[in-house]
PDB file of N, CA and C in Angstrom:
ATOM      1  N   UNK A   1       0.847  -1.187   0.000  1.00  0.00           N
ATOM      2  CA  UNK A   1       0.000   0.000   0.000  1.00  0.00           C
ATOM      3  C   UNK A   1       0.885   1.241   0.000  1.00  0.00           C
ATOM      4  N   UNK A   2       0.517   2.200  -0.987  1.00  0.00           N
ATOM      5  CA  UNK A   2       1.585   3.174  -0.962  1.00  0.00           C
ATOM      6  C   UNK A   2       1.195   4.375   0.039  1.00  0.00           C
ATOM      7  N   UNK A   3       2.195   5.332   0.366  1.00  0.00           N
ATOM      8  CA  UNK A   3       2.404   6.022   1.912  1.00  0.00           C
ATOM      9  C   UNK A   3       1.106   6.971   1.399  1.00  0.00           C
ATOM     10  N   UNK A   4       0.834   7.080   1.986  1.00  0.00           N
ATOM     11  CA  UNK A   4      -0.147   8.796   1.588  1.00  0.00           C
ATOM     12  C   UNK A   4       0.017   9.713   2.886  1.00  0.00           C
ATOM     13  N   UNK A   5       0.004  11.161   1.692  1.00  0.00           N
ATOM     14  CA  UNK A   5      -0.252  12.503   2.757  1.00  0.00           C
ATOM     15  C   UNK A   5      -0.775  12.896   3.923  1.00  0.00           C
ATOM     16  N   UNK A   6      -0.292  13.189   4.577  1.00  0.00           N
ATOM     17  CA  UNK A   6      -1.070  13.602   5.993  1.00  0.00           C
ATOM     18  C   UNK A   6      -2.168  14.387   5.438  1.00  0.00           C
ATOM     19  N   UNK A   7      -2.537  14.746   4.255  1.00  0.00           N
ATOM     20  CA  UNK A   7      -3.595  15.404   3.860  1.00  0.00           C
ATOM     21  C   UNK A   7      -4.427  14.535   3.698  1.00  0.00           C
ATOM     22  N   UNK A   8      -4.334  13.771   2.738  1.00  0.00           N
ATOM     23  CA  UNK A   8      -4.937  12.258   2.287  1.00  0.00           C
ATOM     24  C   UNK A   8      -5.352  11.674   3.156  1.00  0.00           C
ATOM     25  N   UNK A   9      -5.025  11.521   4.453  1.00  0.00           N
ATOM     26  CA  UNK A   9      -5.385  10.677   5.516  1.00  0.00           C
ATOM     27  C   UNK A   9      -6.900  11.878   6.385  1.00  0.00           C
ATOM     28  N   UNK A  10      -6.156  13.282   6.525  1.00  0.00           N
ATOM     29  CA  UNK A  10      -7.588  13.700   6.880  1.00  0.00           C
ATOM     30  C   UNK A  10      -8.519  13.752   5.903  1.00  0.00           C
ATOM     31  N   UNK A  11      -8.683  13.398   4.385  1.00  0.00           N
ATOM     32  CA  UNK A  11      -9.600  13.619   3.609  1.00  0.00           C
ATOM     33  C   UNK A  11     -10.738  11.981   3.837  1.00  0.00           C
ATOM     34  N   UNK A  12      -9.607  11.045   4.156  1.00  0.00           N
ATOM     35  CA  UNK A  12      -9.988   9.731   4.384  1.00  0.00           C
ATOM     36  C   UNK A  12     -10.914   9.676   5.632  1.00  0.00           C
ATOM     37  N   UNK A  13     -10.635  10.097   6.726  1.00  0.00           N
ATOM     38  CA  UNK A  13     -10.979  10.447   8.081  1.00  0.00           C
ATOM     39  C   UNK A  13     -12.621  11.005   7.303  1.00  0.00           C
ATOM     40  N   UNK A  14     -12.473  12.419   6.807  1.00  0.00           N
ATOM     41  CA  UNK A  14     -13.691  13.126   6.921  1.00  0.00           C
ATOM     42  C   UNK A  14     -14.241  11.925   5.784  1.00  0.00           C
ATOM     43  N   UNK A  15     -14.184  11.741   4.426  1.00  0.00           N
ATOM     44  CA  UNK A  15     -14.661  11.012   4.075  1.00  0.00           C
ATOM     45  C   UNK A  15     -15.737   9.271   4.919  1.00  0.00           C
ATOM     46  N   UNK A  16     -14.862   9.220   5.747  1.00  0.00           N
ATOM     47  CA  UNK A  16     -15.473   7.924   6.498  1.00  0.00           C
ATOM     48  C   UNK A  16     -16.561   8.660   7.267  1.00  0.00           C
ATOM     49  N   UNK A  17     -16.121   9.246   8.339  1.00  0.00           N
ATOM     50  CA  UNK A  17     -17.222  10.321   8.996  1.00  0.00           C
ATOM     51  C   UNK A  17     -18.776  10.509   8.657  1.00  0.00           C
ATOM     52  N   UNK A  18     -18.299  10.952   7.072  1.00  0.00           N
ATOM     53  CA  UNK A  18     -19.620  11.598   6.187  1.00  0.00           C
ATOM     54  C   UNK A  18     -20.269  10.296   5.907  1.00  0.00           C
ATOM     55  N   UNK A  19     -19.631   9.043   5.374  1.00  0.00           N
ATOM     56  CA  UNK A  19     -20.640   7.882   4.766  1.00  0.00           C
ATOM     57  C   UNK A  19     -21.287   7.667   6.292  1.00  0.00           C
ATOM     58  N   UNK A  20     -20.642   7.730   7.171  1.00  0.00           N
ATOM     59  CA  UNK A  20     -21.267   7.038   8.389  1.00  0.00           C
ATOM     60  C   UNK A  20     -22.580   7.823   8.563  1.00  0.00           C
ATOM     61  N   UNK A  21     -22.223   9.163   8.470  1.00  0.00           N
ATOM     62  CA  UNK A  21     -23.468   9.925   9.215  1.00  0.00           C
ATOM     63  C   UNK A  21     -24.615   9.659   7.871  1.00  0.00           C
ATOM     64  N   UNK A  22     -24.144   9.643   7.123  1.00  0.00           N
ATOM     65  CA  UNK A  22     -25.202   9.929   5.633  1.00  0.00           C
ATOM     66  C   UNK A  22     -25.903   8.707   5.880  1.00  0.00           C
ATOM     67  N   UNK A  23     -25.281   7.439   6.205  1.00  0.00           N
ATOM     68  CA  UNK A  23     -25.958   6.178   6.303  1.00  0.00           C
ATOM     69  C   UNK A  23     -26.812   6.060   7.474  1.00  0.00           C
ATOM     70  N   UNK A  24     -26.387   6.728   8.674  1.00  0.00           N
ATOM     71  CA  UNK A  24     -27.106   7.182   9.831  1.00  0.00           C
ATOM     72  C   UNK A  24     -28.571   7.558   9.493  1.00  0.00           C
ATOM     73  N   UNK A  25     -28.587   8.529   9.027  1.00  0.00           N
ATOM     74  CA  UNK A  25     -29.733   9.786   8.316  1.00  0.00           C
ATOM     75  C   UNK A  25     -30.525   9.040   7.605  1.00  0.00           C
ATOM     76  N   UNK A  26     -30.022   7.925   6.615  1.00  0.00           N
ATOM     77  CA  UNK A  26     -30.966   7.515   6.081  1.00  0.00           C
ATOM     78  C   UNK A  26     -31.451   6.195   6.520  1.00  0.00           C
ATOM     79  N   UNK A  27     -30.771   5.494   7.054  1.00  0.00           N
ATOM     80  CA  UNK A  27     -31.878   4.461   8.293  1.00  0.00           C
ATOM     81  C   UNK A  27     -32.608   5.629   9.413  1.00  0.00           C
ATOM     82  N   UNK A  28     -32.546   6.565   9.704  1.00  0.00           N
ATOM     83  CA  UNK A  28     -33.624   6.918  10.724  1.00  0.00           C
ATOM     84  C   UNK A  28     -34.529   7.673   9.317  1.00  0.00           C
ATOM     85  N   UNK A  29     -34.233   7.783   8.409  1.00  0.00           N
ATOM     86  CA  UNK A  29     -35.539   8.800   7.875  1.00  0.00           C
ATOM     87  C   UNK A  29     -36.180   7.959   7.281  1.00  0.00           C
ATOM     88  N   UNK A  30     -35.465   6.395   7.100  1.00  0.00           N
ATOM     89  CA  UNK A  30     -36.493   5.351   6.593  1.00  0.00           C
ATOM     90  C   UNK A  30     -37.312   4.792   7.725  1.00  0.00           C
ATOM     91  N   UNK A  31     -37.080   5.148   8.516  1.00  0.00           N
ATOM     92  CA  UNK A  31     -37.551   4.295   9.643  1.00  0.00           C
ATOM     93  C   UNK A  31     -38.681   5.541  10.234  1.00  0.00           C
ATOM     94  N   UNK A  32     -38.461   6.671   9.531  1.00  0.00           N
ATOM     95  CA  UNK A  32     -40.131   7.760  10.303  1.00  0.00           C
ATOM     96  C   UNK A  32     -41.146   7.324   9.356  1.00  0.00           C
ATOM     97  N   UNK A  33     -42.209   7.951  10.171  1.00  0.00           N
ATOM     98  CA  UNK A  33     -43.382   7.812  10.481  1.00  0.00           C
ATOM     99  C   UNK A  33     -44.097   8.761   9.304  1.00  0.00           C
ATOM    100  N   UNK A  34     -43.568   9.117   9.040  1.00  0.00           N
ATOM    101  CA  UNK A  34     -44.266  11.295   8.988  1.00  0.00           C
ATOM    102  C   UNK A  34     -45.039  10.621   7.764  1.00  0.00           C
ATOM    103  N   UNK A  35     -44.408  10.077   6.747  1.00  0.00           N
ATOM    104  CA  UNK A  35     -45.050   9.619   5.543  1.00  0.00           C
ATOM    105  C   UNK A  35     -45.755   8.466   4.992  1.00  0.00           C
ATOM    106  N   UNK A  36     -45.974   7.682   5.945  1.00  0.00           N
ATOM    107  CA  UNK A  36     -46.445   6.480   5.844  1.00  0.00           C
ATOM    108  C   UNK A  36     -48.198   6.631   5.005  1.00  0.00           C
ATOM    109  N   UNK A  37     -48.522   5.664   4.631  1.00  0.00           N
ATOM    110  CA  UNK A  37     -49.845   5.617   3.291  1.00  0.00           C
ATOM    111  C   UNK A  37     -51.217   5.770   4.264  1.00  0.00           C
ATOM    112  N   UNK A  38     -50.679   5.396   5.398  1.00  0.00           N
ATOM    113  CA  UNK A  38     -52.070   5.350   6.603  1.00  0.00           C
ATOM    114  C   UNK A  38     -52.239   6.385   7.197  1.00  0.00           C
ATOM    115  N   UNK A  39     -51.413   7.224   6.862  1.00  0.00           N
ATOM    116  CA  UNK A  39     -51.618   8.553   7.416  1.00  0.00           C
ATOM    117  C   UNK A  39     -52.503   9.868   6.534  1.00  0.00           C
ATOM    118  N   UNK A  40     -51.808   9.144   5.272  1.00  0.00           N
ATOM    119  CA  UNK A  40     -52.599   9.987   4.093  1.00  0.00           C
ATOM    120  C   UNK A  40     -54.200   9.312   3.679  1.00  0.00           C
ATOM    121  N   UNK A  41     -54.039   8.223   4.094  1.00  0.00           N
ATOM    122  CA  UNK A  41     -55.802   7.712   4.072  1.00  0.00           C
ATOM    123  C   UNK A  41     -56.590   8.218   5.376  1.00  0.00           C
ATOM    124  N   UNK A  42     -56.119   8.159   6.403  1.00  0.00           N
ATOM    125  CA  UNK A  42     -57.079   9.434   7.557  1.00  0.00           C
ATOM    126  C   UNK A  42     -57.073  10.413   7.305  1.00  0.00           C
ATOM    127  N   UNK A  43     -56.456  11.165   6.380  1.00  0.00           N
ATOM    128  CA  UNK A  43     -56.461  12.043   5.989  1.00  0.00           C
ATOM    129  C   UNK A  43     -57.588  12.933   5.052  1.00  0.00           C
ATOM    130  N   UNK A  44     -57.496  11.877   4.012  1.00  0.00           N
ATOM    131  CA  UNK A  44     -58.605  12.002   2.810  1.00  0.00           C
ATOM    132  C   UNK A  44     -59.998  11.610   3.467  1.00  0.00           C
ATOM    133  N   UNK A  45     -59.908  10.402   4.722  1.00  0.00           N
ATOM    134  CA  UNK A  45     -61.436  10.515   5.557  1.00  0.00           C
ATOM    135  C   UNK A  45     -61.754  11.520   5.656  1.00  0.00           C
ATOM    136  N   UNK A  46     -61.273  12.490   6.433  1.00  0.00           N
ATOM    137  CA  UNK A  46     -61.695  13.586   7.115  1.00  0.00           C
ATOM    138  C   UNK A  46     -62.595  13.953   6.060  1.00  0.00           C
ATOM    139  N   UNK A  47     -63.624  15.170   7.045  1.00  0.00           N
ATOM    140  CA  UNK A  47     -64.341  16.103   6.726  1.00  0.00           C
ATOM    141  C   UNK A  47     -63.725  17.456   6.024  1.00  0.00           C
ATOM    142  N   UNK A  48     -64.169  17.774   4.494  1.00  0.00           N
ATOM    143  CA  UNK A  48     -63.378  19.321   4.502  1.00  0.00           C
ATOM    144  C   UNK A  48     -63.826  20.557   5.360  1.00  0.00           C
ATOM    145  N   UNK A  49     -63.043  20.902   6.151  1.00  0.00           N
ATOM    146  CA  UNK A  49     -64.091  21.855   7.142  1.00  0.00           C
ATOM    147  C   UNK A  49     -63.717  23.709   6.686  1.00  0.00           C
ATOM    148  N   UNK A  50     -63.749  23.434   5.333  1.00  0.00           N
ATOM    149  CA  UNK A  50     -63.325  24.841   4.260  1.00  0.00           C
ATOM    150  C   UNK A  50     -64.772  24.925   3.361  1.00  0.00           C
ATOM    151  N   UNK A  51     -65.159  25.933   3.500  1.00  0.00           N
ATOM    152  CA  UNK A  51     -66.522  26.461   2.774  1.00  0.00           C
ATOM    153  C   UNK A  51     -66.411  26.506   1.794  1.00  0.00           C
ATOM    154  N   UNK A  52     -65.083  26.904   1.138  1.00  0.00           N
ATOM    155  CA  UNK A  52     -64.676  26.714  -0.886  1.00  0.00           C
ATOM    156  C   UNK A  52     -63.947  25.453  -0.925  1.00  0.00           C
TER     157      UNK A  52
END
């Protein structure tokens, strides 16, 4: 394996960092709630309670 830069090594560092958190972010935003199909069908139940 050839030597690399003390630059190279913090680009490696932040690089790892970022996949971690990015992979973080997207198991919890797969895992909310906010958008789920059962939410948008109680939804469309409802009453429109708008006069137009």
């Amino acid at each position: 394996m050839p030597q690399l830069s003390p630059l190279n090594w913090i680009f490696l560092f932040l690089l790892f960092w970022l996949a971690v958190l990015t992979i973080s972010i997207l198991i919890w935003w797969s895992s909310n709630t906010f958008f789920k199909p059962e939410h948008l069908e109680e939804s469309k139940s409802q009453e429109n309670k708008w006069n137009w």
